[in-house]
Protein backbone atom coordinates (compact mmCIF):
# COMPACT_ATOMS: atom_id res chain seq x y z
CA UNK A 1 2.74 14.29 -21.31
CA UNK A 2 0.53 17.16 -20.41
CA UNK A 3 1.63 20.37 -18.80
CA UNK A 4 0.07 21.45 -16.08
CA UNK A 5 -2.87 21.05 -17.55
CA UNK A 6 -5.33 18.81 -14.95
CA UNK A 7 -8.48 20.71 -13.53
CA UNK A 8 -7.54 19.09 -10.03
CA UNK A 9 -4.51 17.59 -8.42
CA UNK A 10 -3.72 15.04 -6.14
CA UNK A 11 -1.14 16.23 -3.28
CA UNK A 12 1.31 13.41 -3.28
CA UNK A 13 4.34 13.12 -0.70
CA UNK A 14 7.08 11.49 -2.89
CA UNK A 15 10.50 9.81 -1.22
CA UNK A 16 13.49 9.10 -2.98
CA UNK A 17 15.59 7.77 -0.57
CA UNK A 18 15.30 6.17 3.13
CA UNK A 19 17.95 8.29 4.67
CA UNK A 20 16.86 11.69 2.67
CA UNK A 21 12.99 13.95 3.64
CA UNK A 22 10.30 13.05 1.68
CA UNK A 23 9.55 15.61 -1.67
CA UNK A 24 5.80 17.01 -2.69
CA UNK A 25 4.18 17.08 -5.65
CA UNK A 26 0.89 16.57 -7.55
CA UNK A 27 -0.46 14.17 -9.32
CA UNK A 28 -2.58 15.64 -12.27
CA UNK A 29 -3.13 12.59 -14.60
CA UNK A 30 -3.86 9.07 -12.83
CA UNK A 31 -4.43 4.97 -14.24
CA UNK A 32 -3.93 1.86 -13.00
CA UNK A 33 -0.29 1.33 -14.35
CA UNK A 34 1.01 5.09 -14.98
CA UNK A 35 0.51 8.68 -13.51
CA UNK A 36 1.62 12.48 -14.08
CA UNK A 37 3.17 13.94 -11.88
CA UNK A 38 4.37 17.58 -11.11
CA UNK A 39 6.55 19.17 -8.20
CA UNK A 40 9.28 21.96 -8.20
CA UNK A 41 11.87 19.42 -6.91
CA UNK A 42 14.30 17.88 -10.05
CA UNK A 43 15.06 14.08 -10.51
CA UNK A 44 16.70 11.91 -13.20
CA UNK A 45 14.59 9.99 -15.79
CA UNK A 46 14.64 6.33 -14.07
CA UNK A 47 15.27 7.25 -10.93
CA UNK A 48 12.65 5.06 -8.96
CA UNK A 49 9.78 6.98 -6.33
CA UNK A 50 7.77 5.77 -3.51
CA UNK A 51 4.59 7.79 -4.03
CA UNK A 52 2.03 8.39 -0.62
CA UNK A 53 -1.45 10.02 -1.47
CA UNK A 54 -5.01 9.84 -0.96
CA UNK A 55 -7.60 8.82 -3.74
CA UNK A 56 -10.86 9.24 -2.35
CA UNK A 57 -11.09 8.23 1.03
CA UNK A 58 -8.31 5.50 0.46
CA UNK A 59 -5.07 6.51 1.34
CA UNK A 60 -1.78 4.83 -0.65
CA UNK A 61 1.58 4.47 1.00
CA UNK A 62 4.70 3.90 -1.08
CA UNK A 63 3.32 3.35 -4.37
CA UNK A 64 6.62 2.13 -6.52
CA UNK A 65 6.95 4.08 -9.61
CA UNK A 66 9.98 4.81 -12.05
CA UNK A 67 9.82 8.46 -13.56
CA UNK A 68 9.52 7.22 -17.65
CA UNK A 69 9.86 10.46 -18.83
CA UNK A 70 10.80 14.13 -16.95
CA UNK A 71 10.07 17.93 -18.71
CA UNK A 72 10.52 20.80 -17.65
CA UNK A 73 7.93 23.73 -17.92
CA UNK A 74 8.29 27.52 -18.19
CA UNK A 75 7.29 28.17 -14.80
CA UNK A 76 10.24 26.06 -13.01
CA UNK A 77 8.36 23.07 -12.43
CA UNK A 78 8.78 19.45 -13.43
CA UNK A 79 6.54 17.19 -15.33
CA UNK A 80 7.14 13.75 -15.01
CA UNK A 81 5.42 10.61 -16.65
CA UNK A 82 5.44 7.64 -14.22
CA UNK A 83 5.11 4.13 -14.53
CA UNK A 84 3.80 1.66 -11.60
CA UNK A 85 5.95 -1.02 -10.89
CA UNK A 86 3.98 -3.53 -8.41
CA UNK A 87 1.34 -5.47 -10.09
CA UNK A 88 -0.62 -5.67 -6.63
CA UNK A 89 -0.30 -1.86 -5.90
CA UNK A 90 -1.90 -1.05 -9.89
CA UNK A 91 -4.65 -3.75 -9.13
CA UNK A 92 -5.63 -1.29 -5.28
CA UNK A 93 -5.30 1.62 -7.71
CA UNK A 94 -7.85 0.33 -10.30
CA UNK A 95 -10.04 -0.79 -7.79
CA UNK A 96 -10.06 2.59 -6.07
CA UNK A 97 -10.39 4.38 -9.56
CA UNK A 98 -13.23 2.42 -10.33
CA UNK A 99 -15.07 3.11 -7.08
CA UNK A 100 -14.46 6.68 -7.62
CA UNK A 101 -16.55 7.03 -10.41
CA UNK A 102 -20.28 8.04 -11.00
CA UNK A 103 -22.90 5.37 -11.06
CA UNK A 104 -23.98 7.09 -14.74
CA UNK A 105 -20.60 6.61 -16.44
């Protein structure tokens, strides 16, 4: 897991719970099936996330991830490792990742 180290991030609003406000973060690392993700706010290893943030121009609402892994740095924050869990949401996320990128690459 890298620290804090991505040249840009993605603001991400991140909910734990139905009955409890939503969190922030920022994704720094991003793939079809697993993400980085850093916020000042603490949660368990396992504990499950519905992720909401923009890639591009397309927005994503409730991505289902479980937090595989959770660190934290010097500075107070959290780094966690992520893993998608809906097959159909990792398949949007490819797409968009591939249509984000250069027509060179």
């Amino acid at each position: 897991m890298s620290l804090n180290s991505a040249d840009s991030w993605i603001p991400a609003e991140i909910k734990t719970s139905l009955d409890l406000p939503p969190l922030w973060g920022r994704l720094g690392t991003l793939s079809p099936g697993e993400a980085e993700l850093v916020s000042h706010f603490e949660l368990p290893e396992g504990k499950v996330l519905a992720l909401s943030f923009e890639l591009g121009r397309a927005p994503f609402t409730d991505v289902r991830a479980r937090i595989k892994k959770a660190l934290r740095d010097g500075d107070g924050y959290y780094n966690y490792s992520l893993i998608f869990l809906d097959p159909a949401q990792s398949e949007l996320l490819r797409a968009a990742i591939a249509g984000s990128l250069p027509s060179s690459v």
